[in-house]
N, C-alpha and C. Protein backbone atom coordinates (compact mmCIF):
# COMPACT_ATOMS: atom_id res chain seq x y z
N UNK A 1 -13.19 -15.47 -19.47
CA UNK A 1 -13.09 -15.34 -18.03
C UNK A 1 -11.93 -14.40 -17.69
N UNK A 2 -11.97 -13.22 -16.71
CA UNK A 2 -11.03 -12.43 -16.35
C UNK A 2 -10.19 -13.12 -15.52
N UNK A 3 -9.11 -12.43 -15.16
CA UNK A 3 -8.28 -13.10 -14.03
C UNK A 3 -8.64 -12.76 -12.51
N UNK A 4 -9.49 -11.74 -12.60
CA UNK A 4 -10.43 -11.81 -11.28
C UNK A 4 -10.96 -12.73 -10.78
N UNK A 5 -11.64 -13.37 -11.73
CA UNK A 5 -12.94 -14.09 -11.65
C UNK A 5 -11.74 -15.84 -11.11
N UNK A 6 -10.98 -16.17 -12.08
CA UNK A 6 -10.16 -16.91 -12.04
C UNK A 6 -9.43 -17.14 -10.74
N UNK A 7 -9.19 -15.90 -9.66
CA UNK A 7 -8.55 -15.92 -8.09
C UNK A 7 -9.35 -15.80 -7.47
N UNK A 8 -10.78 -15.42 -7.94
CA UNK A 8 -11.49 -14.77 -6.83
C UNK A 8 -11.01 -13.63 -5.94
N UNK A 9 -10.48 -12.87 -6.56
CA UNK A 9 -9.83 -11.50 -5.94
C UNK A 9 -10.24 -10.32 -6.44
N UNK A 10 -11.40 -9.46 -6.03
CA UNK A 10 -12.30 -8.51 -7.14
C UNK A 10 -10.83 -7.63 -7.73
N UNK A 11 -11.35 -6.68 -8.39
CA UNK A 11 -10.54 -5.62 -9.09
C UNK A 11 -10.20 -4.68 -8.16
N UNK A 12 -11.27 -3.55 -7.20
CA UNK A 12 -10.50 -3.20 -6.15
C UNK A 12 -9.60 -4.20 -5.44
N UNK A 13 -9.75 -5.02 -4.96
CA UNK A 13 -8.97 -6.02 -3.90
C UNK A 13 -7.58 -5.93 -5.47
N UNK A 14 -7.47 -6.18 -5.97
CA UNK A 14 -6.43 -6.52 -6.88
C UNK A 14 -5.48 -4.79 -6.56
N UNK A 15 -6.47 -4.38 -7.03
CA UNK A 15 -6.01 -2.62 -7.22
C UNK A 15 -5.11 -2.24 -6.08
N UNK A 16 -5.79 -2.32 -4.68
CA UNK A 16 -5.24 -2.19 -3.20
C UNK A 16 -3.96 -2.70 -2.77
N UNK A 17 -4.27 -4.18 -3.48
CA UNK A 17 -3.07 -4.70 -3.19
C UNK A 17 -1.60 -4.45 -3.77
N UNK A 18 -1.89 -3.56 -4.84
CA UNK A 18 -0.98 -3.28 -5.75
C UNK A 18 -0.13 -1.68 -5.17
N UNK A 19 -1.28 -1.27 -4.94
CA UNK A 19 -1.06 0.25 -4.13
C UNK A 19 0.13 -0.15 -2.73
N UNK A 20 -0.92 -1.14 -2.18
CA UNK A 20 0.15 -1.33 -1.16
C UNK A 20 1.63 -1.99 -1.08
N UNK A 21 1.46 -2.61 -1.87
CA UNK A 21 2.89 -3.15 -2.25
C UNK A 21 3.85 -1.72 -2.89
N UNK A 22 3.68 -0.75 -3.69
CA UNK A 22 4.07 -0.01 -3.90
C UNK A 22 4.72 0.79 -2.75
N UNK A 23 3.47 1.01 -2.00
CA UNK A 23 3.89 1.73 -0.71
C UNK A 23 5.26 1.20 0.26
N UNK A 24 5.13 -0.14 0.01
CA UNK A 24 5.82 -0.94 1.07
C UNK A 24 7.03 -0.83 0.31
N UNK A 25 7.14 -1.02 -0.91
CA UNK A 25 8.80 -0.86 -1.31
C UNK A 25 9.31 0.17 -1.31
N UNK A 26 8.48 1.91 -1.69
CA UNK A 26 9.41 2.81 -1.04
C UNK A 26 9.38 3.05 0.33
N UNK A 27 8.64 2.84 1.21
CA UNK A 27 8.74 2.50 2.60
C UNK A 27 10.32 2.17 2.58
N UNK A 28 10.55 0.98 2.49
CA UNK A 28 11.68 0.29 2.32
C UNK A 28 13.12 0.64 1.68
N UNK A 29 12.94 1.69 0.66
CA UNK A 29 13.94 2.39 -0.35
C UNK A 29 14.46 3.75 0.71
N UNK A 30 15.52 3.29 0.82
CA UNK A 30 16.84 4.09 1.62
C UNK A 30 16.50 5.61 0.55
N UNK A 31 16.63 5.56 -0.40
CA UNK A 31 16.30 6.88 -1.13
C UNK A 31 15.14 7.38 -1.21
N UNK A 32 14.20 6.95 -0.08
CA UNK A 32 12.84 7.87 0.23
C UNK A 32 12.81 8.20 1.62
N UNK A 33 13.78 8.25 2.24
CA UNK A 33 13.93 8.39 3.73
C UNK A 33 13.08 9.61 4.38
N UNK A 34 13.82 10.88 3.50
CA UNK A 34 12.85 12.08 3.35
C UNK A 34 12.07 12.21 3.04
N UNK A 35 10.94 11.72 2.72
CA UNK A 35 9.91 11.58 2.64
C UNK A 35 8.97 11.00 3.68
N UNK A 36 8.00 11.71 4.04
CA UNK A 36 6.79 11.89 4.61
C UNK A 36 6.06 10.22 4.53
N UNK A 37 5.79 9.55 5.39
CA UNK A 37 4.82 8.60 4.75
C UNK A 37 3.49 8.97 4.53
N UNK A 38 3.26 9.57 4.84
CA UNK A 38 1.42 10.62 4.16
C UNK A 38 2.32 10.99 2.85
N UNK A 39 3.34 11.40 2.20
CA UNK A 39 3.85 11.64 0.77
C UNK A 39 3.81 10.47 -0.18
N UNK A 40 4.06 9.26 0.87
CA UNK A 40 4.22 7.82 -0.30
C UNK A 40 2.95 7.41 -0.21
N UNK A 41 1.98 7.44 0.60
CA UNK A 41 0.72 6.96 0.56
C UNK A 41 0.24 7.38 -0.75
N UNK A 42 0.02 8.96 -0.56
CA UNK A 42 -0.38 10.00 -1.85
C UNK A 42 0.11 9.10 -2.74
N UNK A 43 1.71 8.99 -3.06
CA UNK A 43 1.83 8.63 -4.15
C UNK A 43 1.61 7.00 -4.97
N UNK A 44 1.47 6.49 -3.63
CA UNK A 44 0.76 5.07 -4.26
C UNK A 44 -0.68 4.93 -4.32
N UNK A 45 -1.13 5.76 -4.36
CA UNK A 45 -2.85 5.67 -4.72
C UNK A 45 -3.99 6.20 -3.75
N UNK A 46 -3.29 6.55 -2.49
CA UNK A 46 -4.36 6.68 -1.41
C UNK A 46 -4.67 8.24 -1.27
N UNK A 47 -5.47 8.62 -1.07
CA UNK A 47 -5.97 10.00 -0.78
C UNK A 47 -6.03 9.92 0.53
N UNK A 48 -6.51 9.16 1.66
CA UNK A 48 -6.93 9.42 2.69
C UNK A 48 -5.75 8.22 3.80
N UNK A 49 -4.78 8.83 4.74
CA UNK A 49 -3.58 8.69 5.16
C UNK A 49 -4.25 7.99 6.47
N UNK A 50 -5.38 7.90 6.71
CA UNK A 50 -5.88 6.99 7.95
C UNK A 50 -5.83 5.90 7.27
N UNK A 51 -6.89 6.13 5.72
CA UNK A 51 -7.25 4.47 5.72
C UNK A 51 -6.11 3.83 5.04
N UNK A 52 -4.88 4.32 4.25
CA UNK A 52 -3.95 4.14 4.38
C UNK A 52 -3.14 2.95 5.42
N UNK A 53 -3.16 3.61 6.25
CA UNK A 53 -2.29 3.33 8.02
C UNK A 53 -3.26 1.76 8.07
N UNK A 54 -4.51 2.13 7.99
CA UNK A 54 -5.22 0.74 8.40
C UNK A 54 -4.97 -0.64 7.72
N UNK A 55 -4.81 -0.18 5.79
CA UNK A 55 -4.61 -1.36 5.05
C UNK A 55 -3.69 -1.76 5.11
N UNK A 56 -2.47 -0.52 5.29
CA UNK A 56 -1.19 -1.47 5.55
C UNK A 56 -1.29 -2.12 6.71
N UNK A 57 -1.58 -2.05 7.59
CA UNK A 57 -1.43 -2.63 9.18
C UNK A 57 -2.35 -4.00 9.03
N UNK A 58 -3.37 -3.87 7.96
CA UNK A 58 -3.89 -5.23 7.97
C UNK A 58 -3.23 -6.25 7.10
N UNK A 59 -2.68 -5.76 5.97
CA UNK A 59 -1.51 -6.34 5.08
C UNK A 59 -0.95 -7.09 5.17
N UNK A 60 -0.04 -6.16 5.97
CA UNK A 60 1.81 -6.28 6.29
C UNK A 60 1.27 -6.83 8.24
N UNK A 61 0.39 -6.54 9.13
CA UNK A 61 0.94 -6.85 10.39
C UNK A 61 1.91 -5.51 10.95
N UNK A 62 1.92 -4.33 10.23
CA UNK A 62 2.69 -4.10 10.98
C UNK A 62 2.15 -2.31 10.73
N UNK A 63 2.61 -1.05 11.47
CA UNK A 63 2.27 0.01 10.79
C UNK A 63 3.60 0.46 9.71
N UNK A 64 2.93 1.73 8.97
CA UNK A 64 4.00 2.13 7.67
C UNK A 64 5.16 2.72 8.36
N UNK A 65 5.49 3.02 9.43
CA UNK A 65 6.91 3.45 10.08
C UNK A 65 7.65 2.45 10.56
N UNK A 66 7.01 1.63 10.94
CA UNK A 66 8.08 0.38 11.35
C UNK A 66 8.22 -0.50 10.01
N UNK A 67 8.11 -0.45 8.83
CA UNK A 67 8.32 -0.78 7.58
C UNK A 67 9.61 0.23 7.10
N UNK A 68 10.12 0.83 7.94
CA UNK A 68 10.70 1.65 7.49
C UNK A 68 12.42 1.39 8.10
C-alpha cells in the first residue's frame, strides 16, 4: 500500500501541496524580497502564475503578497 492510498491524498494533491509550501516559505524569506512572486511560483513548480495565485489563496486563505 502507498502512502497515498494510506491518507487518501492522490499524488498530484501531495505534489501541490508540496509546491505550495515551498512557495510560502520563500514568500516568507527576507532574502527573496527581490524577487518577483511570478519568479517563486516558477520556481516552486508552477508554470502558470494565475493558477498559482488561486491555489495559494485556497491553501493559505490568503493571496501570495500578503504572505509576504
Amino acid at each position: 500500500m502507498t502512502c497515498c492510498r494510506k491518507t487518501g491524498v492522490s499524488f498530484a494533491e501531495r505534489i501541490l501541496e508540496l509546491r505550495l509550501q515551498r512557495a510560502h516559505r520563500m514568500l516568507r524569506d527576507r532574502h527573496n524580497d527581490r524577487m518577483r512572486i511570478s519568479e517563486i511560483a516558477l520556481l516552486s513548480g508552477f508554470s502558470d502564475v494565475s493558477y498559482f495565485n488561486r491555489c495559494f489563496r485556497r491553501r493559505f486563505g490568503s493571496t501570495p503578497g500578503s504572505a509576504r
